[in-house]
Protein backbone atom coordinates (compact mmCIF):
# COMPACT_ATOMS: atom_id res chain seq x y z
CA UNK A 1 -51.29 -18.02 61.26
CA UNK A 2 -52.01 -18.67 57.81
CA UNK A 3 -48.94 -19.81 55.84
CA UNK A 4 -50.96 -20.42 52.70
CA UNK A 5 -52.17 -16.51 52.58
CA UNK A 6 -48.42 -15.67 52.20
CA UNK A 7 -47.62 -17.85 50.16
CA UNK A 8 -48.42 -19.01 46.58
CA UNK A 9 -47.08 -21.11 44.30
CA UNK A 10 -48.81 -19.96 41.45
CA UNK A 11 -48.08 -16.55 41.67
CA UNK A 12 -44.22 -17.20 42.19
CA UNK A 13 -44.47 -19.76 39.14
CA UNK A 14 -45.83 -16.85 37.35
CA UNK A 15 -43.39 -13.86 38.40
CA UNK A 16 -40.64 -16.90 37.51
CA UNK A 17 -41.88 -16.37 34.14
CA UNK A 18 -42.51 -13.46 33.83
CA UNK A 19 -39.44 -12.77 34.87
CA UNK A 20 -37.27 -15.46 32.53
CA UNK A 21 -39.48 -14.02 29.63
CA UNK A 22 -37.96 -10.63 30.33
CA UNK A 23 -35.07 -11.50 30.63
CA UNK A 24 -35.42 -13.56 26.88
CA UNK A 25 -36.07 -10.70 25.30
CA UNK A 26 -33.54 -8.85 27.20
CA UNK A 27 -31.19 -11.41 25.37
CA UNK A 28 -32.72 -11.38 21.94
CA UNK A 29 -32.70 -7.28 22.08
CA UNK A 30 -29.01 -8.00 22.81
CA UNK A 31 -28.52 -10.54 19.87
CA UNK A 32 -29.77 -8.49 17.84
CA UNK A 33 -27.59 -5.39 18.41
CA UNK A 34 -24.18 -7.27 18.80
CA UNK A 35 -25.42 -9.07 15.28
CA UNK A 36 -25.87 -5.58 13.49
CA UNK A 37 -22.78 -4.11 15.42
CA UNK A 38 -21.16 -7.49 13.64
CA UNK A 39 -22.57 -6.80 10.24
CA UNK A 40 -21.45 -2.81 10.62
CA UNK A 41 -18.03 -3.83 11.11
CA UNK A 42 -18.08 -6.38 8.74
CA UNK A 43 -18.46 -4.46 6.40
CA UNK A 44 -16.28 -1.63 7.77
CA UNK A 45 -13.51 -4.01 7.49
CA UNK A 46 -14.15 -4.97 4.06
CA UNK A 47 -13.86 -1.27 3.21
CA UNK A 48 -10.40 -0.82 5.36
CA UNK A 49 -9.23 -4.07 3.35
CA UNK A 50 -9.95 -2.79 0.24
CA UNK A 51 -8.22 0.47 0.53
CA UNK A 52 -5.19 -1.19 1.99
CA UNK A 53 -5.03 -3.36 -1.16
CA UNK A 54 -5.25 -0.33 -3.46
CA UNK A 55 -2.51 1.25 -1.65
CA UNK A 56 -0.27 -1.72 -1.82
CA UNK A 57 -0.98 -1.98 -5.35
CA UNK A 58 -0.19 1.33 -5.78
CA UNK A 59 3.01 1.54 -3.43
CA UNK A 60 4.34 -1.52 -5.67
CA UNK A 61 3.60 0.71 -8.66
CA UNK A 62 5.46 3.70 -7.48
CA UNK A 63 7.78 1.14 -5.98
CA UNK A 64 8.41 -0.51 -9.89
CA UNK A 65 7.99 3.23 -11.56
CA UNK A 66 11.29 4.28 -9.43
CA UNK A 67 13.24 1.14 -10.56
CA UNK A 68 12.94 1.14 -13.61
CA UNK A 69 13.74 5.46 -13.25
CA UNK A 70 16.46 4.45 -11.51
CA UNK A 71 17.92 1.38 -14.03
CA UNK A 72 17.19 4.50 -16.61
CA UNK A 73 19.50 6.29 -14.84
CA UNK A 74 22.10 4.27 -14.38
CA UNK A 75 22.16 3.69 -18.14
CA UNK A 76 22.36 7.37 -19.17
CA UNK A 77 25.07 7.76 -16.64
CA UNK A 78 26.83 4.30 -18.34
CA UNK A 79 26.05 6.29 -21.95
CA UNK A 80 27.44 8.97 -20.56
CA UNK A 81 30.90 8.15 -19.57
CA UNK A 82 31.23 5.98 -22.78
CA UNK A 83 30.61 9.66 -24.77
CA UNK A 84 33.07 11.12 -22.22
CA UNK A 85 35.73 8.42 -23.16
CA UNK A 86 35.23 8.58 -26.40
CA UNK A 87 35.58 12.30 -26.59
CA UNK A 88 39.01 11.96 -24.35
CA UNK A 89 40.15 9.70 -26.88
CA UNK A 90 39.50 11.90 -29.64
CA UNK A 91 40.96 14.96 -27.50
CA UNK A 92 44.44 13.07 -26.72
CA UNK A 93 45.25 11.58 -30.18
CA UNK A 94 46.54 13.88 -33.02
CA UNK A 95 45.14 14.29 -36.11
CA UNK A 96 47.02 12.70 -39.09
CA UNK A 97 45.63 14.71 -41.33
CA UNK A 98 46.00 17.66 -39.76
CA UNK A 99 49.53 17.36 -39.30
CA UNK A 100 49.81 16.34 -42.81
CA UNK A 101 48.46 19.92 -43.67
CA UNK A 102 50.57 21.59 -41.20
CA UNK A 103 53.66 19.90 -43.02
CA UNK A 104 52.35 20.73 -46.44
CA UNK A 105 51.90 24.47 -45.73
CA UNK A 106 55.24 24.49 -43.95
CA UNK A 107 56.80 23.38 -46.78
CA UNK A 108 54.87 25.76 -49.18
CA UNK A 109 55.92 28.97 -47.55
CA UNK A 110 59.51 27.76 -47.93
C-alpha cells in the first residue's frame, strides 16, 4: 500500500485555500450587501424623521391655532354677557325722561 498516493499535502493545503478564499469573498459579498441595506435604511430613516418632525410642527400649529380660537372665544362669550348686562340694566331701570314727558302730557290734557 501506498499511503503517499492518497495522500497529499499540497493538494489539501491548496483546497484549504481555495476553500478559505471562497469563503472571503463569500464574506465581503455579504459586507457589502448588509453595508448598502445599512445605507438604504439610513437614509429611509432620515426621510421617516423628517416627516415626523413636519407633522409635529404642524400638530403644534393646529394645536396653538385652536387656543388661541378658543381664548377668542371665550372673550366674545365674556363681551357678550357684558352687552347682555348692560342691556338688562337698561331694560329694568325707567326712563327719567320719559316719565317726565308722560307727566307733562298728563298734565296738558287736563
Amino acid at each position: 500500500i501506498d499511503l503517499n498516493s492518497s495522500f497529499s499535502p499540497r493538494k489539501s493545503q491548496d483546497d484549504r485555500e481555495k476553500g478559505l478564499q471562497q469563503r472571503n469573498t463569500e464574506l465581503c459579498t455579504r459586507i457589502k450587501t448588509l453595508e448598502e441595506k445599512i445605507t438604504s435604511l439610513s437614509s429611509e430613516n432620515e426621510a421617516l424623521v423628517s416627516n415626523l418632525f413636519k407633522e409635529r410642527n404642524t400638530r403644534i400649529q393646529q394645536e396653538q391655532l385652536q387656543q388661541q380660537q378658543q381664548l377668542q372665544q371665550k372673550q366674545l362669550q365674556k363681551e357678550q354677557q357684558q352687552l347682555q348686562k348692560e342691556q338688562e340694566s337698561r331694560d329694568t331701570s325707567p326712563a327719567p325722561n320719559l316719565s317726565n314727558m308722560e307727566n307733562r302730557l298728563e298734565r296738558a290734557s287736563l
